[in-house]
C-alpha atoms as a PDB file:
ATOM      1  CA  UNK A   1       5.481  16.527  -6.185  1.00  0.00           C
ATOM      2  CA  UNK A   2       5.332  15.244  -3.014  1.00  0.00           C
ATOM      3  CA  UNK A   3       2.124  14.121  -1.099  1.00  0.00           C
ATOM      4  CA  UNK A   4       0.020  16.305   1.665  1.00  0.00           C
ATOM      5  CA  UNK A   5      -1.176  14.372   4.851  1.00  0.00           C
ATOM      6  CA  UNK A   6      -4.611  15.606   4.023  1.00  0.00           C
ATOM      7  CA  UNK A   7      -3.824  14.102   0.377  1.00  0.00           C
ATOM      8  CA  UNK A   8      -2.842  10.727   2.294  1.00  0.00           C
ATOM      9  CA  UNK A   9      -5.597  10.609   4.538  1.00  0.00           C
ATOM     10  CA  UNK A  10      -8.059  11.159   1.660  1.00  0.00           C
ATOM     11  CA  UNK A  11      -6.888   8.016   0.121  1.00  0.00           C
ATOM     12  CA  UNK A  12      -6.932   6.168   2.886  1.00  0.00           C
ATOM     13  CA  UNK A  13     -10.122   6.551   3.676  1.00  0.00           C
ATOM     14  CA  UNK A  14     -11.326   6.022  -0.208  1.00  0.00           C
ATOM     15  CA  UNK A  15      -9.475   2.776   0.296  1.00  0.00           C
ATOM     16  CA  UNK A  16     -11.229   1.939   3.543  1.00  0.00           C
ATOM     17  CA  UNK A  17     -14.480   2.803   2.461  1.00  0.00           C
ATOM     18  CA  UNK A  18     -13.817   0.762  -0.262  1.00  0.00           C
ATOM     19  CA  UNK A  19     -13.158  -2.230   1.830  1.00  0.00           C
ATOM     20  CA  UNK A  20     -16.129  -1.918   3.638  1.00  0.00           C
ATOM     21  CA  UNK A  21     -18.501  -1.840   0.569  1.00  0.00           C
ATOM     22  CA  UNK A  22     -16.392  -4.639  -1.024  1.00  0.00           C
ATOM     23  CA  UNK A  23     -16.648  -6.812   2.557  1.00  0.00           C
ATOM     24  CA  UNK A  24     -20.438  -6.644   1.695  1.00  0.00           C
ATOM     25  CA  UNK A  25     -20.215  -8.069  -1.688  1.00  0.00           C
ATOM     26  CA  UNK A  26     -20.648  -5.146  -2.812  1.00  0.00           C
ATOM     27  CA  UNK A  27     -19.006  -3.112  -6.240  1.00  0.00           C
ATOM     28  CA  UNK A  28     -17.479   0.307  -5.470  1.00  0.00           C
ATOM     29  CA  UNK A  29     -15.677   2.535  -7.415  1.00  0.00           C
ATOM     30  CA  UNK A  30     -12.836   4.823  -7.230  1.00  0.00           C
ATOM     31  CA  UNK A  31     -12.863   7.527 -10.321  1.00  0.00           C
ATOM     32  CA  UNK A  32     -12.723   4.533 -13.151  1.00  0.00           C
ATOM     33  CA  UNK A  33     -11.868   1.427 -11.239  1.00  0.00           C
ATOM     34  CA  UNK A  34     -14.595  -0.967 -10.602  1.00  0.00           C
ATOM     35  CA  UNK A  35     -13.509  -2.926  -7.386  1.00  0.00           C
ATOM     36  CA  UNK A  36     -15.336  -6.492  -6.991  1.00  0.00           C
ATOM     37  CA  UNK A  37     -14.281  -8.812  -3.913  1.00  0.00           C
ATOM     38  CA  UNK A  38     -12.131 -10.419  -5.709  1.00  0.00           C
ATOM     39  CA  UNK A  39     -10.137  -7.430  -5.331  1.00  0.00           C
ATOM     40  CA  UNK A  40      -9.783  -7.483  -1.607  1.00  0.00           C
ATOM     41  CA  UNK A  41      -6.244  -8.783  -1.428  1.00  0.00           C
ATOM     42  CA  UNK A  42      -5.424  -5.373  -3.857  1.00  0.00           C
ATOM     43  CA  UNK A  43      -7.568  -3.229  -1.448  1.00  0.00           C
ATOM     44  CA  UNK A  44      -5.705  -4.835   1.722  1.00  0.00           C
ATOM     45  CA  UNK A  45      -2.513  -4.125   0.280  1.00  0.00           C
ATOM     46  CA  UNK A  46      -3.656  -0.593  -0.667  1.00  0.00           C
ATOM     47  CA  UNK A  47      -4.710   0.247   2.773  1.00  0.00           C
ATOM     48  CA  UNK A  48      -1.664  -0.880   4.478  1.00  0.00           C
ATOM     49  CA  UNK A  49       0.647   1.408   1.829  1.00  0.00           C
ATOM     50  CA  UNK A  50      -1.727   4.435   2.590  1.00  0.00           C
ATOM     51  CA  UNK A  51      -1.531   3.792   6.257  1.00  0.00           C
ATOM     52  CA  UNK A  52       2.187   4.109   6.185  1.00  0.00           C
ATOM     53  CA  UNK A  53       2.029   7.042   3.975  1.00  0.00           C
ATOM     54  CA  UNK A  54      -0.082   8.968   7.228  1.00  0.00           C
ATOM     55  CA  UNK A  55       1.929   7.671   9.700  1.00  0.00           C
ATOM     56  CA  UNK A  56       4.976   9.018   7.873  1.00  0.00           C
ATOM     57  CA  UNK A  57       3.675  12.009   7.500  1.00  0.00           C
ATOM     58  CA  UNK A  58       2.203  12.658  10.794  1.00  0.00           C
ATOM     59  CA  UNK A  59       5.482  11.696  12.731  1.00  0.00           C
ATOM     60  CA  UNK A  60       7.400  13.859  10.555  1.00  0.00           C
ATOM     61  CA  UNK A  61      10.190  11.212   9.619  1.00  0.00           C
ATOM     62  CA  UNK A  62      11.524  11.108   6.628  1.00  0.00           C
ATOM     63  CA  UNK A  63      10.794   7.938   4.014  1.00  0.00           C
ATOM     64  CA  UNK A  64      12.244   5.598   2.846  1.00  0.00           C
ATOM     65  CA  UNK A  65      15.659   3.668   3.943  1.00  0.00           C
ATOM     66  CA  UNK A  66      18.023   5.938   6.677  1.00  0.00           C
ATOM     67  CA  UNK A  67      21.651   4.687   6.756  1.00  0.00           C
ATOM     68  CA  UNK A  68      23.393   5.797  10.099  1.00  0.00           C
ATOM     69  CA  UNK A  69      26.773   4.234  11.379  1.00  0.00           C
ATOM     70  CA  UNK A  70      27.997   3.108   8.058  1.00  0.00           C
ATOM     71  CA  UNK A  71      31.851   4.193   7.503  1.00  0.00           C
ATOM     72  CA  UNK A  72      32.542   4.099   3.658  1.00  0.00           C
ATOM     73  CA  UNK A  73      35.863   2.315   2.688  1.00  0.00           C
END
């Protein structure tokens, strides 16, 4: 099944309001994760892969790796 952009941008912004609480010192939870800020490095890294998710899907390009100019032998 492959991901909406509105499905993409809902994470994202889960993530990032996650950040913001955690940047607080604050605990936040996502359905039945408890996030503390020792997690921040995990949220970080979590943000970044759903930002590239919605910029992915809002320019249309495909994912992943695109081979062009390779000549098989």
């Amino acid at each position: 099944m492959a991901i909406t952009l509105e499905q993409a941008q809902g994470q994202l912004q889960a993530w990032l309001d996650a950040s913001m609480k955690v940047s607080q010192k604050q605990s936040y939870r996502i359905g039945t994760r408890q996030l503390e800020y020792a997690d921040l490095a995990e949220i970080t890294k979590t943000i970044d892969y759903w930002q590239k998710q919605v910029d992915g899907l809002e320019s249309g390009r495909p994912r992943g790796i695109v081979l062009r100019g390779i000549t098989p032998r």
